[in-house]
Protein backbone atom coordinates (compact mmCIF):
# COMPACT_ATOMS: atom_id res chain seq x y z
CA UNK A 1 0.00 0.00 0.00
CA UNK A 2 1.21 3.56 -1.32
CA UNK A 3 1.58 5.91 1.47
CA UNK A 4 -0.25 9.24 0.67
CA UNK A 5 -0.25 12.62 2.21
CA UNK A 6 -2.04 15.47 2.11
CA UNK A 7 -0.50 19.45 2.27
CA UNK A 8 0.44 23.04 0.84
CA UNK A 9 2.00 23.70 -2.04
CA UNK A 10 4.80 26.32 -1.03
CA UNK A 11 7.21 26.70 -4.04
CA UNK A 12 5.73 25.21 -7.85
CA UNK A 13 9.11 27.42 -9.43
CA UNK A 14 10.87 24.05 -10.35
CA UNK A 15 9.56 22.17 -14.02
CA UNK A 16 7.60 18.95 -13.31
CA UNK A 17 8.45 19.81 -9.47
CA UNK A 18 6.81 21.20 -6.69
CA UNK A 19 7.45 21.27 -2.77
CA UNK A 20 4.48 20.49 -0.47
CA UNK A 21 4.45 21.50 2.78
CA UNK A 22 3.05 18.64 5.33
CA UNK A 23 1.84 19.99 8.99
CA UNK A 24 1.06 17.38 11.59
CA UNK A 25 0.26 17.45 15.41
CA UNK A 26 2.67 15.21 17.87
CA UNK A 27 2.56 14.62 21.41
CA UNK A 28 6.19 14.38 23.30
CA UNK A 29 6.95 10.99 24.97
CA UNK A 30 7.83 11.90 27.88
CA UNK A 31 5.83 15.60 28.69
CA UNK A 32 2.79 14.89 26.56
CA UNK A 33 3.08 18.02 25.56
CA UNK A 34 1.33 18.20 21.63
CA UNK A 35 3.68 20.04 19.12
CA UNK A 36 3.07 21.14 15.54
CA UNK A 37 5.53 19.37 13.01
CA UNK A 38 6.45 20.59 9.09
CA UNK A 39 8.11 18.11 6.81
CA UNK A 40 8.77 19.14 2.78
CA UNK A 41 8.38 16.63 0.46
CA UNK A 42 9.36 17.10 -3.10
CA UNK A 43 6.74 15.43 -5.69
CA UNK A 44 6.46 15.03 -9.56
CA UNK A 45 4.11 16.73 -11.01
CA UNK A 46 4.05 15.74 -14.72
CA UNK A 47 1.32 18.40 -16.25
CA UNK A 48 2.85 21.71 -13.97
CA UNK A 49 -1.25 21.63 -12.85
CA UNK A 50 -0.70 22.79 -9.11
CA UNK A 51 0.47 26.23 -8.05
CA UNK A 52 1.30 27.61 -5.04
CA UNK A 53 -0.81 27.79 -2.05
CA UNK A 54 -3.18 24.83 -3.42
CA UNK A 55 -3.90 22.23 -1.28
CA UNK A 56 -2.70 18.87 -2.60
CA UNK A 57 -2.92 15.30 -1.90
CA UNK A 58 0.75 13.54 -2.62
CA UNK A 59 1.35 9.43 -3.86
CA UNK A 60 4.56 7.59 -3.06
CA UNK A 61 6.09 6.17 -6.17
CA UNK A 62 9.49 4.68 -7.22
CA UNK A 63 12.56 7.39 -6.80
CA UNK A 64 12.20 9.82 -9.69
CA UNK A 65 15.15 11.83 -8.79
CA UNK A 66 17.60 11.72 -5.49
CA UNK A 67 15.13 14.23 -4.11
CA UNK A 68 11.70 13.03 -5.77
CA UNK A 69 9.61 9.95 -4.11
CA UNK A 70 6.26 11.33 -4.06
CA UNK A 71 4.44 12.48 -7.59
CA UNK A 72 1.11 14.82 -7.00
CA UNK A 73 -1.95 12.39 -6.97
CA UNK A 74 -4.74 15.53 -6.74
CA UNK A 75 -5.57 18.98 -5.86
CA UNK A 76 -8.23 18.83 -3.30
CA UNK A 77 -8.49 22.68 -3.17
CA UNK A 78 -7.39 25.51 -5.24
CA UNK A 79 -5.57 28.45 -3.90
CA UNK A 80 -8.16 31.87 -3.65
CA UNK A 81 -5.03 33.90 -4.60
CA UNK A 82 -2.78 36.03 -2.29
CA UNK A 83 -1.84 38.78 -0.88
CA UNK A 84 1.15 41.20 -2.00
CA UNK A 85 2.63 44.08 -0.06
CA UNK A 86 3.62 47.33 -2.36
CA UNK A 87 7.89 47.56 -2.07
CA UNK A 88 7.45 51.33 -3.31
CA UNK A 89 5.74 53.20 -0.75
CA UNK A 90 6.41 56.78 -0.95
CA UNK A 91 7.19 58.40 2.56
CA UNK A 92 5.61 62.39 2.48
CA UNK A 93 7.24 64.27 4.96
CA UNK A 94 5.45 67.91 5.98
């Protein structure tokens, strides 16, 4: 059985690549304390379909690369776009 995993999309620059971010909850050993945990994962994805920010849902496969074990199975939700600051505010000084 493939393992699968779901996550963000954080960097789609790369052709046929793209980096998904994985965030999981774990609870220390010893404390019990729960903790939030981000892995990257590199997948193939063979059609450059997913952009950043989408959510996606990730398929182990044979090694495609040293880097590349996982190829993109499917985009479970589309990105609504984001957010970018101005660089070249102008300062008026009275």
């Amino acid at each position: 059985m493939a393992k699968t995993l779901t996550g963000i999309v954080t960097s789609d620059v790369a052709d046929k690549t793209i980096t998904v971010t994985v965030t999981s909850r774990e609870t220390h050993p010893i404390y019990g304390k729960q903790y939030t945990v981000s892995r990257k994962y590199a997948a193939h994805d063979e059609d450059n379909i997913a952009k950043k920010g989408d959510k996606v849902t990730i398929l182990e496969t044979r090694p495609i690369s040293k880097r590349k074990t996982y190829k993109l199975d499917a985009i479970v939700e589309k990105s609504h776009g984001s957010i970018e600051l101005k660089e070249d505010v102008t300062v008026v000084e009275a």
